[in-house]
N, C-alpha and C. Protein backbone atom coordinates (compact mmCIF):
# COMPACT_ATOMS: atom_id res chain seq x y z
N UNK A 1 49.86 -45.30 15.92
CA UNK A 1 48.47 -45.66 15.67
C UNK A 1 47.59 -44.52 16.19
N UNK A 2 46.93 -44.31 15.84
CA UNK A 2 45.66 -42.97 15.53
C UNK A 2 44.56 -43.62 16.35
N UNK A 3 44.36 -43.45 17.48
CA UNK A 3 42.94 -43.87 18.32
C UNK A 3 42.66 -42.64 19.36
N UNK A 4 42.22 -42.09 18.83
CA UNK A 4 41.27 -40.60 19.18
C UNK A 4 40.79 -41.17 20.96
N UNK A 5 40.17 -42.70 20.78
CA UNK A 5 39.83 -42.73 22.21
C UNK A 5 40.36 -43.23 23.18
N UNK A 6 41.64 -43.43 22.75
CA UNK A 6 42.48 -43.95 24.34
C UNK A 6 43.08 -43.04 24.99
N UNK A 7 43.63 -41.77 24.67
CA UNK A 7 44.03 -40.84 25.69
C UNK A 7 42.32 -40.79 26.51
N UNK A 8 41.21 -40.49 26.55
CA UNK A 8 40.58 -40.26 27.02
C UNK A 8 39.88 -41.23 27.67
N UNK A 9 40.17 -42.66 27.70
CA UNK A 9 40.24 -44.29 28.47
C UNK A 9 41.35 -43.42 29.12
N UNK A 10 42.64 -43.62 29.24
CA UNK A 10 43.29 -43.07 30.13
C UNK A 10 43.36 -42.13 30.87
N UNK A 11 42.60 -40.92 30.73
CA UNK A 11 42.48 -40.22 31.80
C UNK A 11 41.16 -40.53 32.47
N UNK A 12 39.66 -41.52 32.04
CA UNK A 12 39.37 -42.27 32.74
C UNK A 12 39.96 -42.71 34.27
N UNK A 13 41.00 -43.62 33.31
CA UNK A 13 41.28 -44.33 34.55
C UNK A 13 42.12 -43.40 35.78
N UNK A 14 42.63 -42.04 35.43
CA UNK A 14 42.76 -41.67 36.30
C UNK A 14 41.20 -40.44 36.99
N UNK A 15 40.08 -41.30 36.56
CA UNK A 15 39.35 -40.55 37.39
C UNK A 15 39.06 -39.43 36.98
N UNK A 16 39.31 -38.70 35.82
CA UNK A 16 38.97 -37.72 34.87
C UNK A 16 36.64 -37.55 34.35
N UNK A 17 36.54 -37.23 35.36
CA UNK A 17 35.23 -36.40 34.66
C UNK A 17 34.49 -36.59 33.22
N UNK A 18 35.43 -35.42 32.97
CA UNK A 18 35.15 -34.66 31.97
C UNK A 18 35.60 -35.32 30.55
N UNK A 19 36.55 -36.53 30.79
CA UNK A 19 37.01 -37.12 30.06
C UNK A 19 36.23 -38.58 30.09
N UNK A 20 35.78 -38.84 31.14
CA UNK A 20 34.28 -39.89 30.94
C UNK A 20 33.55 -39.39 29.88
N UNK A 21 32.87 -38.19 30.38
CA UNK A 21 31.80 -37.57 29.40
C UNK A 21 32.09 -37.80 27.89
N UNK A 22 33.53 -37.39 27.58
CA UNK A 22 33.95 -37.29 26.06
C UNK A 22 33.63 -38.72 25.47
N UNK A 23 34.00 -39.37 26.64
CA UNK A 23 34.04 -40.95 26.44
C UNK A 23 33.05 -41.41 25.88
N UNK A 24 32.03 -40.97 27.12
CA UNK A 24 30.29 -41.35 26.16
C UNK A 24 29.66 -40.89 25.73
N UNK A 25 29.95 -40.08 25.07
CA UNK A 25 29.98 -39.25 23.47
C UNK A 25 29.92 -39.38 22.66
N UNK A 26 31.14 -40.45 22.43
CA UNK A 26 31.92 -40.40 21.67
C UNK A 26 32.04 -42.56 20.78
N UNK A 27 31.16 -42.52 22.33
CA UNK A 27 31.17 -44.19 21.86
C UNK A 27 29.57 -44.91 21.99
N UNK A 28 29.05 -44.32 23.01
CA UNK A 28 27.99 -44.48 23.64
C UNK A 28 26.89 -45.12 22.28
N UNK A 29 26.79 -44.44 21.15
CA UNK A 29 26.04 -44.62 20.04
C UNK A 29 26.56 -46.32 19.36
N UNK A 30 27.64 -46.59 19.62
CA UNK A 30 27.96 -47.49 18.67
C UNK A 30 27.82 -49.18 19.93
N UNK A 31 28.46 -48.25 21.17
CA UNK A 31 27.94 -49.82 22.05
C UNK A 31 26.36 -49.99 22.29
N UNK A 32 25.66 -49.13 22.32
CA UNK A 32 23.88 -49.32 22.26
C UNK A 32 23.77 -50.37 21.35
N UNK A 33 24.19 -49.77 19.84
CA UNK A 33 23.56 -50.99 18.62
C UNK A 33 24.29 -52.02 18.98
N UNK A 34 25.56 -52.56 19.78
CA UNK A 34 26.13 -53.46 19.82
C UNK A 34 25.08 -54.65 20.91
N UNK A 35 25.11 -53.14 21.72
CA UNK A 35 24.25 -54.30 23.01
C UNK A 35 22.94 -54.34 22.45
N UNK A 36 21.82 -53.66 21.69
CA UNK A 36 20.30 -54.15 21.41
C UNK A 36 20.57 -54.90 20.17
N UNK A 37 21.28 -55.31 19.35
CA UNK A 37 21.38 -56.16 18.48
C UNK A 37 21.66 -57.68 19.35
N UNK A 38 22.24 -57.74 20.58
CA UNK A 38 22.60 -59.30 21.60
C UNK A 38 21.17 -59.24 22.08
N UNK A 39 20.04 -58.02 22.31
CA UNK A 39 19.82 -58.74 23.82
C UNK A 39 18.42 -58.26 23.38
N UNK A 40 18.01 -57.13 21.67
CA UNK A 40 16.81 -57.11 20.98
C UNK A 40 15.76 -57.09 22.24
N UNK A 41 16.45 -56.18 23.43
CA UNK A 41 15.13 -55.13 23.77
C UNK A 41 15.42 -54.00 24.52
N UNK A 42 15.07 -52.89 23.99
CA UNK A 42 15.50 -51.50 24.30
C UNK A 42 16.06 -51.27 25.55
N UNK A 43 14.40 -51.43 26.43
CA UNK A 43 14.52 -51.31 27.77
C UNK A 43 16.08 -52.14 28.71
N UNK A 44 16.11 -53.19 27.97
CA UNK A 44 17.41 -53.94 28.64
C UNK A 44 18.14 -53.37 28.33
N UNK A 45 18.40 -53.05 26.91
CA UNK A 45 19.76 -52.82 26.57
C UNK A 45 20.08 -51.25 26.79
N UNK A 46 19.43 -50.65 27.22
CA UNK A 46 19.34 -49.35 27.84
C UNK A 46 19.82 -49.57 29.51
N UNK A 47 19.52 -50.80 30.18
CA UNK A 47 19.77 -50.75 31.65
C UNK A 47 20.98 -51.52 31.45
N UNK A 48 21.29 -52.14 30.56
CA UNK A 48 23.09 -52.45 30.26
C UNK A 48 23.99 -51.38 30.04
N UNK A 49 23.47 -50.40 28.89
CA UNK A 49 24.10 -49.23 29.22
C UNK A 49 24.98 -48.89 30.28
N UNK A 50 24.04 -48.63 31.61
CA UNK A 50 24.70 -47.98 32.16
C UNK A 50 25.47 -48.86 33.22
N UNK A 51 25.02 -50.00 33.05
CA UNK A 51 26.09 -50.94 33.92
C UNK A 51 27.23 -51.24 33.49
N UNK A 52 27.32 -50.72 31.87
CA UNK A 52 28.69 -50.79 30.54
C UNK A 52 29.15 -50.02 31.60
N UNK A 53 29.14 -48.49 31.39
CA UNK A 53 29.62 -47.58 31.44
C UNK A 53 30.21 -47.14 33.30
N UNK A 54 29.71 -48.15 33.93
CA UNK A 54 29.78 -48.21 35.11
C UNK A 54 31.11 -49.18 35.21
N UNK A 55 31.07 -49.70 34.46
CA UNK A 55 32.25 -51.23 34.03
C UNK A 55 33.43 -50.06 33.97
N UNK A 56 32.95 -49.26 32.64
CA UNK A 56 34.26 -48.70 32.13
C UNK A 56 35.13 -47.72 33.03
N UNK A 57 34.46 -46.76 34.02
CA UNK A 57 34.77 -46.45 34.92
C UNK A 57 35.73 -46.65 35.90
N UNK A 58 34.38 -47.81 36.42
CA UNK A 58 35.82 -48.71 37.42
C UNK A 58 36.82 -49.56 36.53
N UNK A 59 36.48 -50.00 35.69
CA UNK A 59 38.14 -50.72 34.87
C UNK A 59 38.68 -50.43 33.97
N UNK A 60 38.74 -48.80 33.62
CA UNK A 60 39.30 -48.20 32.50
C UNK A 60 40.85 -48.38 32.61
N UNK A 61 41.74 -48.70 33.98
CA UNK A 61 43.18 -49.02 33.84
C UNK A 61 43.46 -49.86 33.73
N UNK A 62 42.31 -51.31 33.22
CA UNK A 62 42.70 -52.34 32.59
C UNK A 62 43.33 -52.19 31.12
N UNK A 63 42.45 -51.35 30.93
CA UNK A 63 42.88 -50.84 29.42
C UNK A 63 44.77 -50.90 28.87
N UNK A 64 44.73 -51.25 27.66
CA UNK A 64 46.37 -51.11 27.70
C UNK A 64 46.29 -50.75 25.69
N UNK A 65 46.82 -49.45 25.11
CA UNK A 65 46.56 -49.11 24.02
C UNK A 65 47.35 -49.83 23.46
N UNK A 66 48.39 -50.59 23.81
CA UNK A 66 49.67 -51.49 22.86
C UNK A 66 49.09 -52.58 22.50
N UNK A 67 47.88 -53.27 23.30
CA UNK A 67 47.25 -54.37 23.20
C UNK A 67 46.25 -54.10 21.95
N UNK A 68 45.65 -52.88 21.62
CA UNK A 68 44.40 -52.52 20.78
C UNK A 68 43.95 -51.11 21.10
N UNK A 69 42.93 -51.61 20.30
CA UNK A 69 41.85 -50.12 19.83
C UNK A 69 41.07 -50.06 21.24
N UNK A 70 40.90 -48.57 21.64
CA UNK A 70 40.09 -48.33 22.89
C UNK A 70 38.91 -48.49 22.30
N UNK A 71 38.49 -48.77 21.18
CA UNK A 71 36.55 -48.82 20.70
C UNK A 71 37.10 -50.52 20.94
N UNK A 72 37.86 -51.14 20.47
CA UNK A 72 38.10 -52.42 20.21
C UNK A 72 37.28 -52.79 21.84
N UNK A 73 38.25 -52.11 22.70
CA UNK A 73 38.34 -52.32 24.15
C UNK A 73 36.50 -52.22 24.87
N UNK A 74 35.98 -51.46 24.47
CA UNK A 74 34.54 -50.80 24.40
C UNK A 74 33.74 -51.88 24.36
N UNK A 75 34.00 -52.42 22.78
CA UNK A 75 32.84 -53.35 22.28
C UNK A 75 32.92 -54.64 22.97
N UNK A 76 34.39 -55.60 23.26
CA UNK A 76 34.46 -56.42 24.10
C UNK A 76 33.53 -56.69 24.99
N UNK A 77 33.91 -55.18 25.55
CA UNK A 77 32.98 -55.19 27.27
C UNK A 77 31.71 -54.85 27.33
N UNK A 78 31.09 -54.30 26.37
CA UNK A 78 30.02 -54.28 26.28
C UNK A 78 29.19 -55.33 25.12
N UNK A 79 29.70 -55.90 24.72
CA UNK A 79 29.34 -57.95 24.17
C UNK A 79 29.60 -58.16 25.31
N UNK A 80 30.21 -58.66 25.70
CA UNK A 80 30.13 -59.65 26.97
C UNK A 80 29.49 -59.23 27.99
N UNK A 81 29.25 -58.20 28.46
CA UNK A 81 27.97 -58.01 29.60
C UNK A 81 26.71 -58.12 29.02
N UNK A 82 26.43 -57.86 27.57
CA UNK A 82 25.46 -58.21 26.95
C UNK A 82 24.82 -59.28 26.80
N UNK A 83 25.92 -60.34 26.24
CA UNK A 83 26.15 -61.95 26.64
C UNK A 83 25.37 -62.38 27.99
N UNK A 84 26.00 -61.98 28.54
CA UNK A 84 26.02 -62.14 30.79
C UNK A 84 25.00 -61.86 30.76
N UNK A 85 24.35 -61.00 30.31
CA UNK A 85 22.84 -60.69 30.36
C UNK A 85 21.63 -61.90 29.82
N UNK A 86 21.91 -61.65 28.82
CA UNK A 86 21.19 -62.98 28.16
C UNK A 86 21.22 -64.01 28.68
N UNK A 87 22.54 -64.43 29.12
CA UNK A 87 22.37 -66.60 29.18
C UNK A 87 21.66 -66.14 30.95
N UNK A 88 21.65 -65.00 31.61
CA UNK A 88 21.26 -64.66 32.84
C UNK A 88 19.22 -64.43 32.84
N UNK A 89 19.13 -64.73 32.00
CA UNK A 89 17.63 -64.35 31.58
C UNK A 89 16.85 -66.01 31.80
N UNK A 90 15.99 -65.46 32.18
CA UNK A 90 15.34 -67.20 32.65
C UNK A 90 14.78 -67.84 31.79
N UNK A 91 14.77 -69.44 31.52
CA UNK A 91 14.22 -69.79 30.18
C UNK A 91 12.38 -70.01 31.26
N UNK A 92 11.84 -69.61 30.36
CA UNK A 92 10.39 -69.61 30.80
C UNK A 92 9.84 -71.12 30.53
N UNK A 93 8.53 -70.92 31.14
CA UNK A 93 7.98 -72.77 30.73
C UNK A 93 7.65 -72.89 29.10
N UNK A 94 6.96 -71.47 29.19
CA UNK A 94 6.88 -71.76 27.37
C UNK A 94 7.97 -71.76 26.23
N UNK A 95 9.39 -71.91 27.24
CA UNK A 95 10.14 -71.89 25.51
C UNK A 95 10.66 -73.36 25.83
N UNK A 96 10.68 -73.88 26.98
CA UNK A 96 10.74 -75.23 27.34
C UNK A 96 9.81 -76.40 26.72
N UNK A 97 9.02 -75.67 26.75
CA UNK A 97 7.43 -76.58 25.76
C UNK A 97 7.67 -76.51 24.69
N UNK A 98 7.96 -75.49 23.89
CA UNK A 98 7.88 -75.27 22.95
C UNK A 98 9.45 -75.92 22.12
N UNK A 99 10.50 -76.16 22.92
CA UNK A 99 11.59 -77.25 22.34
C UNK A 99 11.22 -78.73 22.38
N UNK A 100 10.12 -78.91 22.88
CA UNK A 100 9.73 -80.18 22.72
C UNK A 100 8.52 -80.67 21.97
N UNK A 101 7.84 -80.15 21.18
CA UNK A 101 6.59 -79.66 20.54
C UNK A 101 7.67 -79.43 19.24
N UNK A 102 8.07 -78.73 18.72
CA UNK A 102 8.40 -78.64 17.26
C UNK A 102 9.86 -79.41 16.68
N UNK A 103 9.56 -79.91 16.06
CA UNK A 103 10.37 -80.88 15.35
C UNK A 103 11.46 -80.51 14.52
N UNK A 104 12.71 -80.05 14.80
CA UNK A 104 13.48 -79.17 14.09
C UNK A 104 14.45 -80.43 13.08
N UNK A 105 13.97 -81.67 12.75
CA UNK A 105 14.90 -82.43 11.96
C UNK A 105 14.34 -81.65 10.71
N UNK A 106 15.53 -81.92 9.57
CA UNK A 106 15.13 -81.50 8.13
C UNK A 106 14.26 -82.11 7.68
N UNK A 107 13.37 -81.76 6.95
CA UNK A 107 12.35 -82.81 6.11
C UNK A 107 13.12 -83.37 5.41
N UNK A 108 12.82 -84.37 3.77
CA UNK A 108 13.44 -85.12 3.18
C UNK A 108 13.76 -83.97 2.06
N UNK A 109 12.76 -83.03 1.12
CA UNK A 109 12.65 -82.07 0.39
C UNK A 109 14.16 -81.34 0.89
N UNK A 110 14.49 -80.78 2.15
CA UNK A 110 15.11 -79.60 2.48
C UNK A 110 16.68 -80.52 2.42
N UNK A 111 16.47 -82.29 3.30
CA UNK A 111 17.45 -82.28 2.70
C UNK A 111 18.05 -83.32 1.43
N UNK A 112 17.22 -83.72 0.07
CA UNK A 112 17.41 -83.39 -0.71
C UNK A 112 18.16 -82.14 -1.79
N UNK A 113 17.55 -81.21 -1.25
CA UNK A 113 18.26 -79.97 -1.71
C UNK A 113 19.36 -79.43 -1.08
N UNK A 114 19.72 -79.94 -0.04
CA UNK A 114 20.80 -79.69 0.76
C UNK A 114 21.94 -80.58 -0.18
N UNK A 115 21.93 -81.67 -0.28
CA UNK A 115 22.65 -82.63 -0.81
C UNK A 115 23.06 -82.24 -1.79
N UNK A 116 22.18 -81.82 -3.35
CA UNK A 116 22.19 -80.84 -3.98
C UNK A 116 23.24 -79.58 -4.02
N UNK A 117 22.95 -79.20 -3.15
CA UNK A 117 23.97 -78.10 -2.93
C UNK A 117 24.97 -78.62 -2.49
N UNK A 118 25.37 -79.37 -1.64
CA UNK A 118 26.68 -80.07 -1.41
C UNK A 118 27.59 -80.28 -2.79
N UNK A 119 26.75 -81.03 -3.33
CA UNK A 119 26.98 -81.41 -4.66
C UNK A 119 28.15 -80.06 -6.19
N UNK A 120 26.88 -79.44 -5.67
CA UNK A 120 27.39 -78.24 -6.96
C UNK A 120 28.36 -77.55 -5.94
N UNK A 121 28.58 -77.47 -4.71
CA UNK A 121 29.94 -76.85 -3.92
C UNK A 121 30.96 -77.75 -4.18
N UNK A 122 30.83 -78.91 -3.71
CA UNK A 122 32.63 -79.76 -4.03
C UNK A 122 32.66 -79.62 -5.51
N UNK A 123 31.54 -79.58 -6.56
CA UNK A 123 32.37 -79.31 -7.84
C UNK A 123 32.50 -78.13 -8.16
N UNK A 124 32.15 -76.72 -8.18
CA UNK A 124 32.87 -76.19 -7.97
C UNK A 124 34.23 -75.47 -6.90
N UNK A 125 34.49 -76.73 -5.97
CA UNK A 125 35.58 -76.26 -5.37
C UNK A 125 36.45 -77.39 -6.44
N UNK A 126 36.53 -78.29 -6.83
CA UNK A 126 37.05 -78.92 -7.82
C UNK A 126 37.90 -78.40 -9.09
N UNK A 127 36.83 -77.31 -9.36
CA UNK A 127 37.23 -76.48 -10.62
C UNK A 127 37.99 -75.62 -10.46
N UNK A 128 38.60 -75.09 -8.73
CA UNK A 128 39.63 -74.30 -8.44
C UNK A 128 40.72 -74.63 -8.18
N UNK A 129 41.89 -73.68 -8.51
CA UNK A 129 42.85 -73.97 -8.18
C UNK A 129 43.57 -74.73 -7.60
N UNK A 130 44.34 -75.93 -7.34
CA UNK A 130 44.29 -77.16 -6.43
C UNK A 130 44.88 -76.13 -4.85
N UNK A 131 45.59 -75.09 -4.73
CA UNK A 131 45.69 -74.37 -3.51
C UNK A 131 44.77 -73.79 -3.12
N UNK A 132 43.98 -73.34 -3.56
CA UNK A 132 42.76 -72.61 -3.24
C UNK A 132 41.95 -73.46 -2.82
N UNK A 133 41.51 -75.01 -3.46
CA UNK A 133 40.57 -75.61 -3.17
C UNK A 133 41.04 -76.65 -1.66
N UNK A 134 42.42 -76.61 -1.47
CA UNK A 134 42.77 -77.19 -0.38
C UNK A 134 42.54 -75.98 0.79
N UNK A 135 42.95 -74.73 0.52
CA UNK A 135 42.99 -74.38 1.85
C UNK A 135 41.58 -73.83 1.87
N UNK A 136 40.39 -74.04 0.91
CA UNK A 136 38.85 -73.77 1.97
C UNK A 136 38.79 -74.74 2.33
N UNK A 137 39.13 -75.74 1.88
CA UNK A 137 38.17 -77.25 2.45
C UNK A 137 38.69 -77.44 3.98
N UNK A 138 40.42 -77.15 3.97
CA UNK A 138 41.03 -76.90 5.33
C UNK A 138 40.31 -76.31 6.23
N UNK A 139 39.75 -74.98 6.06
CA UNK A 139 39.80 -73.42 6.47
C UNK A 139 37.87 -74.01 6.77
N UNK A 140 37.36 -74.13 6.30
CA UNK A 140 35.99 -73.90 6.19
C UNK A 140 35.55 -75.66 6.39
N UNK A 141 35.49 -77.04 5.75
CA UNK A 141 35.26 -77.88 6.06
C UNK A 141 36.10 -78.76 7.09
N UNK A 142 36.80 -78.33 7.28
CA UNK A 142 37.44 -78.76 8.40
C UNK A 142 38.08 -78.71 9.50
N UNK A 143 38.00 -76.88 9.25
CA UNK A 143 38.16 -76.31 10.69
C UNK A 143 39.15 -75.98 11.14
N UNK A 144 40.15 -76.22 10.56
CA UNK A 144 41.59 -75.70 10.88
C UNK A 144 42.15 -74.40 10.68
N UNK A 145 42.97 -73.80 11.68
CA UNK A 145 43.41 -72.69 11.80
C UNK A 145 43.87 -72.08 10.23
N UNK A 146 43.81 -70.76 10.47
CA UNK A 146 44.83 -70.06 9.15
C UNK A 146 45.95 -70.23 9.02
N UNK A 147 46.75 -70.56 10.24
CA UNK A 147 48.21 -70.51 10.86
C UNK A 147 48.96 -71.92 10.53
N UNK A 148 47.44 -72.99 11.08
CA UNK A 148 48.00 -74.23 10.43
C UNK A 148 48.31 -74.52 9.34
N UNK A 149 47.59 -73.96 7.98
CA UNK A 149 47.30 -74.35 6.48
C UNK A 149 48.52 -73.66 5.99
N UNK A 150 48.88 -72.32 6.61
CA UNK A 150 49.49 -72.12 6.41
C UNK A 150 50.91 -72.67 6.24
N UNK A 151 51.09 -73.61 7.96
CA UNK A 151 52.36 -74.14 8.03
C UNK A 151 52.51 -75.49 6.98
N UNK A 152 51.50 -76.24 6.65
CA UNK A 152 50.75 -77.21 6.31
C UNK A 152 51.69 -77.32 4.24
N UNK A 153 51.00 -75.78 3.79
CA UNK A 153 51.04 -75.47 2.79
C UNK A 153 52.11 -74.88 2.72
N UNK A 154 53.01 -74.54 3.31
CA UNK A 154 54.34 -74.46 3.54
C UNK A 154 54.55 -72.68 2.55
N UNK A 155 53.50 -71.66 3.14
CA UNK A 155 53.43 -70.64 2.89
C UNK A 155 52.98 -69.46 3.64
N UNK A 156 53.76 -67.98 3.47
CA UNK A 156 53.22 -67.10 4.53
C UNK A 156 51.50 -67.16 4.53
N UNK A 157 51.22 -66.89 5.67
CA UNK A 157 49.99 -66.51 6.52
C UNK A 157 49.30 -65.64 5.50
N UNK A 158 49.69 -64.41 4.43
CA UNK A 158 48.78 -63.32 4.30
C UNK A 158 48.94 -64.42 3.10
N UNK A 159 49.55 -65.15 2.52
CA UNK A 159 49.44 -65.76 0.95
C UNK A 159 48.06 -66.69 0.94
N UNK A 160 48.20 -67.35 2.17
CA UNK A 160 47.08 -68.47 2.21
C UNK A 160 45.23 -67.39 2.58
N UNK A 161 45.70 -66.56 3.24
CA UNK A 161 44.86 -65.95 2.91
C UNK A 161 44.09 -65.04 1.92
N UNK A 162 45.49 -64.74 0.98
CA UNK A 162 44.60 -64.26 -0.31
C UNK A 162 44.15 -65.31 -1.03
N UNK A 163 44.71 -66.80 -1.03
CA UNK A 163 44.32 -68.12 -1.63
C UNK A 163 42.99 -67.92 -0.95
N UNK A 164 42.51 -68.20 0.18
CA UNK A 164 41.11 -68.37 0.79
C UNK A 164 39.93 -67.19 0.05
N UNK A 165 40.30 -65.70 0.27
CA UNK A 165 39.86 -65.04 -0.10
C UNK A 165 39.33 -64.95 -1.97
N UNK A 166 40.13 -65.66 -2.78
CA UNK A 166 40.36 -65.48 -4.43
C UNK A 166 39.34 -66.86 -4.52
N UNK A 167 39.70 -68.08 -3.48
CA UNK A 167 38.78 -69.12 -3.84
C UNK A 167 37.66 -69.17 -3.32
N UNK A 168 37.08 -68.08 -2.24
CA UNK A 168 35.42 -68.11 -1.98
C UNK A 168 35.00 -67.17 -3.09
N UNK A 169 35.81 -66.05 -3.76
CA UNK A 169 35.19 -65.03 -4.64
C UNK A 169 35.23 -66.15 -5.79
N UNK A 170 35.70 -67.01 -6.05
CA UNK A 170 36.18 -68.01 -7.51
C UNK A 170 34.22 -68.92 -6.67
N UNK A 171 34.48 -69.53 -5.88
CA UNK A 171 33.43 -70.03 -5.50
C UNK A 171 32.29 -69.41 -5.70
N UNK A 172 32.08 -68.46 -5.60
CA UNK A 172 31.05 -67.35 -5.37
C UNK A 172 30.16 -67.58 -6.98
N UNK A 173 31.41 -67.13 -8.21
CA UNK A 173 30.97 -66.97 -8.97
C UNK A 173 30.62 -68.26 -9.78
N UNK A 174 31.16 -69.30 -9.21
CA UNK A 174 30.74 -70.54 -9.97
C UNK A 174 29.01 -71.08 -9.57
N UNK A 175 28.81 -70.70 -8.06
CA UNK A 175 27.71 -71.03 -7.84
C UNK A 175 26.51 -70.26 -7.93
N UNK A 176 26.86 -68.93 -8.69
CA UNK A 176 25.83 -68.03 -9.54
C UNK A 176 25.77 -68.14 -11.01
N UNK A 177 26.59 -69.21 -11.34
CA UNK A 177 26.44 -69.80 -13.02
C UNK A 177 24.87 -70.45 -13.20
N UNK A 178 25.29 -71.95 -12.27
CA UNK A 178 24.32 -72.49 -11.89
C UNK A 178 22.70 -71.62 -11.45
């Protein structure tokens, strides 16, 4: 496997410099948009930065390349301190007021048209394939693993998934007829 950034996670962890630097170089651009897309404000996600990179430092010999991708390894840790950040942020009085002040049930209109759409989805999941239409309803209305439907449907794992995949694109196009 081809991952440009785990020799340089590994000499991290042995305390390598110069091989930090390469590090945040090399990744630094892609965990920013990761962390201001969670936490949508610069200034924070700029002072996460460097508490990421302070992370990666001290726990770069957690790292293990047999397990995954060293970006894989990256983004983890920098979502989840991102995360940690957020639910760590205080809810103020005004967003407290303000969950009790607006009325988030559906109107009757929204769900009317909801129903509607219910409607034209089970028939066109109807019109698919009887495997296809079992393993979204599995997969998507009911929540069950890939692994299960699989065992379920008494077929490999990548089959039920091209079934899933062929019946949301089959879905797709039935509900752009309409």
């Amino acid at each position: 496997m081809d991952d440009p950034l785990a020799p340089l996670l590994i000499k991290v962890a042995a305390q390598d410099r110069a091989a930090f630097r390469k590090l945040y170089h090399a990744s630094s651009a892609k965990l920013m948009g990761v962390v201001l897309r969670i936490l949508a404000n610069r200034s924070e996600a700029e002072d996460a930065m460097q508490e990421i990179y302070t992370r990666v430092w001290l726990r770069a010999a957690a790292f293990d390349a047999q397990k995954g991708r060293a970006m894989t390894w990256l983004i983890t840790l920098a979502r989840n301190h991102a995360i940690d950040r957020l639910r760590a942020r205080p809810v103020t009085q005004d967003d407290a007021d303000l969950d009790k002040i607006v009325d988030l049930t559906p109107r009757a209109e929204t769900r009317l048209i909801a129903m509607g759409e219910a409607k034209r989805i089970n028939a066109c999941i109807d019109r698919l394939d009887p495997s296809h239409a079992s393993a979204l309803r599995g997969a998507y209305l009911s929540g069950k693993s890939y692994e299960e439907l699989a065992l379920v449907g008494n077929v490999p794992l990548n089959t039920l998934r091209t079934w899933l995949r062929r019946g949301l694109l089959s879905l797709k196009d039935c509900m752009d007829e309409r």
